[in-house]
Protein backbone atom coordinates (compact mmCIF):
# COMPACT_ATOMS: atom_id res chain seq x y z
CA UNK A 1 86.99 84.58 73.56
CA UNK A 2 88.66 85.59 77.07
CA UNK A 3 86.63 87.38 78.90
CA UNK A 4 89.04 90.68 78.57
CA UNK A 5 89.28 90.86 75.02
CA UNK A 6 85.26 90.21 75.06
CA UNK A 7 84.44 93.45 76.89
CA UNK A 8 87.32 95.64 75.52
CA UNK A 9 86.12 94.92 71.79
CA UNK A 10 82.71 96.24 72.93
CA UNK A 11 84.37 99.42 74.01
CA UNK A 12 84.45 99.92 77.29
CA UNK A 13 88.28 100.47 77.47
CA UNK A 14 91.57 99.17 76.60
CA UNK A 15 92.41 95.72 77.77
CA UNK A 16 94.47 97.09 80.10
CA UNK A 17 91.74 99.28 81.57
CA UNK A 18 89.22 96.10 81.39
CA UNK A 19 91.31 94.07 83.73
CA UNK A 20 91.61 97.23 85.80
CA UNK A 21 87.69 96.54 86.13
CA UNK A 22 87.91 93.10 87.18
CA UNK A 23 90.28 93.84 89.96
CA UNK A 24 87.79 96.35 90.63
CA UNK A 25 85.36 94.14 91.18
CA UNK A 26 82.79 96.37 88.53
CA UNK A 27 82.18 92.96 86.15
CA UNK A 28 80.22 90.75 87.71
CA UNK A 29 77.47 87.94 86.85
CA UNK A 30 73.73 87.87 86.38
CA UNK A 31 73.08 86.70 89.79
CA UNK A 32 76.14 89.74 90.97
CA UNK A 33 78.79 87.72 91.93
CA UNK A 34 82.38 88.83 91.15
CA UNK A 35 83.74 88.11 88.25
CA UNK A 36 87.54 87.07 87.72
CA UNK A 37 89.19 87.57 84.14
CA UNK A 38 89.57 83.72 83.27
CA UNK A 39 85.85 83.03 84.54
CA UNK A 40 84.11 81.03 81.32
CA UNK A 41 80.65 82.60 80.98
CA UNK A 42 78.32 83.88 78.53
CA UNK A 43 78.20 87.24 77.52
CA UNK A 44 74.41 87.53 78.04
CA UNK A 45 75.60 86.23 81.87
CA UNK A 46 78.04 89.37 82.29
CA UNK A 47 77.29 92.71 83.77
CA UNK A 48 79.48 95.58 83.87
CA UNK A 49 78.34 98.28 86.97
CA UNK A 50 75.24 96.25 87.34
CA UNK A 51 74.65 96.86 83.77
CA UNK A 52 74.20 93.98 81.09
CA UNK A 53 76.79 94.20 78.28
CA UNK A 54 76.45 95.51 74.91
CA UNK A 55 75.05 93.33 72.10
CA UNK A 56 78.09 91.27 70.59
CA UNK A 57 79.50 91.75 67.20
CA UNK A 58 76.20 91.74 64.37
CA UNK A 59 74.44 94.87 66.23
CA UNK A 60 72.12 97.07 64.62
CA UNK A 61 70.51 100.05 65.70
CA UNK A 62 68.63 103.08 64.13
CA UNK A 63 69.11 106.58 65.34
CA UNK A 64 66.71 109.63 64.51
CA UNK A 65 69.47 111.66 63.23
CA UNK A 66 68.89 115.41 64.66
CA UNK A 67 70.13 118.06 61.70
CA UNK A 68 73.87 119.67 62.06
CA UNK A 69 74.86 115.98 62.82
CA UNK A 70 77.47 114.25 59.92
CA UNK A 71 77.73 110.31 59.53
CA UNK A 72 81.57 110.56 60.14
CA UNK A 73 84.34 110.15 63.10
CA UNK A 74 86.33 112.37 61.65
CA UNK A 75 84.56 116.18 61.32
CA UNK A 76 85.60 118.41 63.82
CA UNK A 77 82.12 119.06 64.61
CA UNK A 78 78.65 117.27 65.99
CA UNK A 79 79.07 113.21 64.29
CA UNK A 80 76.07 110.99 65.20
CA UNK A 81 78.55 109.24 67.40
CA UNK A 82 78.27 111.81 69.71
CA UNK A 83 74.50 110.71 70.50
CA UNK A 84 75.24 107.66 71.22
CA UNK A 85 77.34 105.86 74.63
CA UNK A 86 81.35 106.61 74.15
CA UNK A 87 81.82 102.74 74.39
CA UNK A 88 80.04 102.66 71.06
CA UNK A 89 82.54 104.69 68.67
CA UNK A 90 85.75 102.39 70.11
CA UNK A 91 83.67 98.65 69.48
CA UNK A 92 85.88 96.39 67.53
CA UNK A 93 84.97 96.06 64.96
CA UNK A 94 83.70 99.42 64.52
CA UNK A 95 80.04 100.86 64.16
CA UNK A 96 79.22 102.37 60.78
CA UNK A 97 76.41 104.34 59.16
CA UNK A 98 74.75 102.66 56.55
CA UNK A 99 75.05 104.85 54.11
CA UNK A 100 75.04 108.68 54.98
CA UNK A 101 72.30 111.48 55.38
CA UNK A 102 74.25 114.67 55.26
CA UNK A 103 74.52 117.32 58.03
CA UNK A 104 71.41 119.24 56.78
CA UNK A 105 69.34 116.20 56.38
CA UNK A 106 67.26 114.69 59.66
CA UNK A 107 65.86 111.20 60.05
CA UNK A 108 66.19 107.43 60.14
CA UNK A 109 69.64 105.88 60.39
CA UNK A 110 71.10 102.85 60.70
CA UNK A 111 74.25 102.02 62.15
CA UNK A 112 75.91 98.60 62.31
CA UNK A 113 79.39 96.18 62.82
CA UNK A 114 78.78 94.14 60.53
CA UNK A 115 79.73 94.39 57.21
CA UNK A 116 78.16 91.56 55.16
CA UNK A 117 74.65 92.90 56.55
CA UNK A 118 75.12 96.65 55.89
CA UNK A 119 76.15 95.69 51.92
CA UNK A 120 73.07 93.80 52.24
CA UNK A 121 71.42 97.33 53.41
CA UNK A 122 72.84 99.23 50.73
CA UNK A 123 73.37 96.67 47.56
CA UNK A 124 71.77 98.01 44.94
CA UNK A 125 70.08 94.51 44.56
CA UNK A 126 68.13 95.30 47.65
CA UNK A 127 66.00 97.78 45.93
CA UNK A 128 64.89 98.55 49.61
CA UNK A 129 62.94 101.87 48.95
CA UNK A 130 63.88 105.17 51.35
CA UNK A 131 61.37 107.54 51.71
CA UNK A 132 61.97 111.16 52.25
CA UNK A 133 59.98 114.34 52.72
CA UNK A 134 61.73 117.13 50.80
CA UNK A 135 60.40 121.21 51.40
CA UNK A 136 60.97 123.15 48.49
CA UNK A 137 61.57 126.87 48.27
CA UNK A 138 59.20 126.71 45.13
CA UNK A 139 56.12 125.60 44.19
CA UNK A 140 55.71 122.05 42.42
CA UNK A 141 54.98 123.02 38.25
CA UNK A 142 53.29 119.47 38.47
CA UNK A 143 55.29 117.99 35.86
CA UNK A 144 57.99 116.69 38.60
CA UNK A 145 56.40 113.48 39.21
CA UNK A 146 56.71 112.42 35.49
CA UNK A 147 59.90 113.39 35.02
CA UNK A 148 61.88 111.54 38.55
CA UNK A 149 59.53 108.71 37.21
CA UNK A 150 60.69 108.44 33.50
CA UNK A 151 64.08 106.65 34.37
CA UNK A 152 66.08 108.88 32.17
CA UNK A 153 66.53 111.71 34.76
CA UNK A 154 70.73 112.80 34.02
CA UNK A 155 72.26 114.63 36.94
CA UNK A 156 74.86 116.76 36.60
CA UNK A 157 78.40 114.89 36.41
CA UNK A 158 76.51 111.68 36.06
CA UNK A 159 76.74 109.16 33.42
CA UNK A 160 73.79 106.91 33.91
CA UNK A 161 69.89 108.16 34.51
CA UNK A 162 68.60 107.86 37.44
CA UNK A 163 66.67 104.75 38.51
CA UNK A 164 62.96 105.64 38.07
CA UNK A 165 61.71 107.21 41.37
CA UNK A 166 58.34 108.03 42.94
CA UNK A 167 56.84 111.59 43.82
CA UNK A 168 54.08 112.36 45.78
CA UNK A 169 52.97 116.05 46.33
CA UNK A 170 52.07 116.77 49.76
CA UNK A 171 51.69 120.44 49.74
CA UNK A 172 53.06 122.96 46.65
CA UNK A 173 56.08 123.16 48.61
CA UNK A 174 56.14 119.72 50.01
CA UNK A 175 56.61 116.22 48.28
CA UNK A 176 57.45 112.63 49.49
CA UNK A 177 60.56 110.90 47.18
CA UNK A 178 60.68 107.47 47.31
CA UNK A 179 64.16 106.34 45.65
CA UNK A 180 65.89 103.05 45.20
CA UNK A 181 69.09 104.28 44.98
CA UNK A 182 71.03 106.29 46.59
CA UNK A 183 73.25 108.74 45.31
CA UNK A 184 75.46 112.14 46.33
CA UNK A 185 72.83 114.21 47.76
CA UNK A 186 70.45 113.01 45.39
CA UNK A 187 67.03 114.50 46.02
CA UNK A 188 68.71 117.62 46.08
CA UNK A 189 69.95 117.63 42.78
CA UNK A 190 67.03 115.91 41.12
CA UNK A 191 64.90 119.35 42.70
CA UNK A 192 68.04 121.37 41.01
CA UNK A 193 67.54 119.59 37.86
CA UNK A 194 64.20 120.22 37.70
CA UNK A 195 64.32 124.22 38.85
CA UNK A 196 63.69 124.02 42.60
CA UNK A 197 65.88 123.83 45.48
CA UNK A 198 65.45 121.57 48.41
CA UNK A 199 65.27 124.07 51.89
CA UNK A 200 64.69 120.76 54.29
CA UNK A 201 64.75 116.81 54.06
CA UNK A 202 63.45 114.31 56.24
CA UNK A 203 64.10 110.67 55.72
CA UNK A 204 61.47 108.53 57.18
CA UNK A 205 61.42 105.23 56.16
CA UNK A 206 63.86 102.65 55.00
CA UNK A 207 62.52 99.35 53.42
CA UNK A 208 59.82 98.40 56.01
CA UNK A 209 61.29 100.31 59.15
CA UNK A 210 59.96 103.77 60.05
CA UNK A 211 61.00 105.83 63.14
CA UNK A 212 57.91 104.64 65.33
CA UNK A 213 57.98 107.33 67.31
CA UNK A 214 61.83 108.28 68.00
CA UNK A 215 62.65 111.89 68.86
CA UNK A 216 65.57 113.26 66.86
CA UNK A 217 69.09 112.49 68.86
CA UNK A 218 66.92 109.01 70.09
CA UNK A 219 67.97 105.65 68.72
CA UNK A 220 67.13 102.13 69.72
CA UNK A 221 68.73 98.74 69.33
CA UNK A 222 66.93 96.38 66.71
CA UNK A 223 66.23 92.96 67.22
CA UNK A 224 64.87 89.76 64.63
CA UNK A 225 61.72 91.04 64.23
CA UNK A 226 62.98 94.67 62.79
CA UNK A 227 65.65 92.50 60.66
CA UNK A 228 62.81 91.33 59.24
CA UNK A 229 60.62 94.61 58.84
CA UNK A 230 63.48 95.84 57.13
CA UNK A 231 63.36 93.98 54.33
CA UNK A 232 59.79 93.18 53.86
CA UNK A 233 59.12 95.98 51.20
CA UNK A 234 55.43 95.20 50.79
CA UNK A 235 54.78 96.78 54.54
């Protein structure tokens, strides 16, 4: 791939803007020699302002999502695209959520460009287990735990139970889901359907990755060895 199209798929401008750069002298190599459009070199060779380039198409990173943030490029208000560099909303192909956490919920998010691995992420054949800590405006009755457990949980609308799903109580108002699936706002309604009402949700974990530390709005780029992590489910 030229050199041009390279950079402006990563999206750091139109191509039009890209060759700007070159003429510019801003892309340069490793060693910071100039760079000229039809130069043949590798993209971990190229640097843009001094800076090496972007990970190429098969990037994967997880974001502590902050809440009042949606998983969309479309709401007229704060999108997790906004925490990230600009360049990253116009890549080609484009960056996606795997799956969504919804504007009230905070915590561990992936986002990636390529497809094949995010159906991977979120095939139900994964069974990668997502781990959440839910705080209830009620106290637990104690009985919760059986019930999101039994496998024949019906939420409203639905027309197949719920996969069987773990509970652990924390605090009376305070319980760690673990869930296999993942439906429309589903920890939410399984508290409705059981007489409580979720005030806050924290998503934690996600098949063998945690947050390791991230501040909400802070995301990192992950490598092999998080690939991996990810879906080693016995961590």
């Amino acid at each position: 791939m030229k050199l041009v199209k390279l950079i402006a798929n990563l999206g750091y401008g139109s191509r039009k803007q890209v060759a700007l750069m070159f003429r510019e002298g801003r892309i340069t190599d490793a060693a910071g020699e100039v760079l000229y459009a039809d130069d043949a070199v590798g993209h971990a060779d190229v640097r843009v302002d001094g800076e090496p380039l972007d990970p190429p198409q098969g990037l994967l990173l997880l974001l502590h999502k902050p809440v009042g943030y949606t998983c969309s490029t479309k709401d007229p208000g704060r999108v997790v695209y906004d925490l990230l560099p600009p360049r990253f909303r116009l890549r080609n192909p484009s960056l996606s959520t795997v799956g969504r956490l919804d504007r009230d919920t905070s915590g561990l998010l992936l986002m990636t460009d390529d497809g094949a691995l995010l159906h991977r992420i979120t095939s139900p054949k994964a069974m990668l287990p997502k781990i959440y800590e839910a705080a209830l405006a009620e106290d637990l009755r104690g009985d919760e735990a059986a019930i999101f457990a039994s496998g024949t949980l019906m939420l409203e609308s639905e027309k197949t139970p719920l996969a069987p799903a773990g509970l652990e109580v924390l605090e009376p108002r305070r319980a760690q889901v673990t869930l296999v699936e993942g439906r429309y706002h589903q920890i939410r309604r399984m508290f409705a359907a059981v007489g409580n009402h979720v005030h806050s949700l924290h998503r934690h974990r996600l098949g063998g990755l945690g947050l390791d530390g991230l501040a909400p709005g802070e995301w990192r780029l992950l490598g092999d060895a998080d690939r991996a992590r990810l879906f080693d489910t016995t961590l």
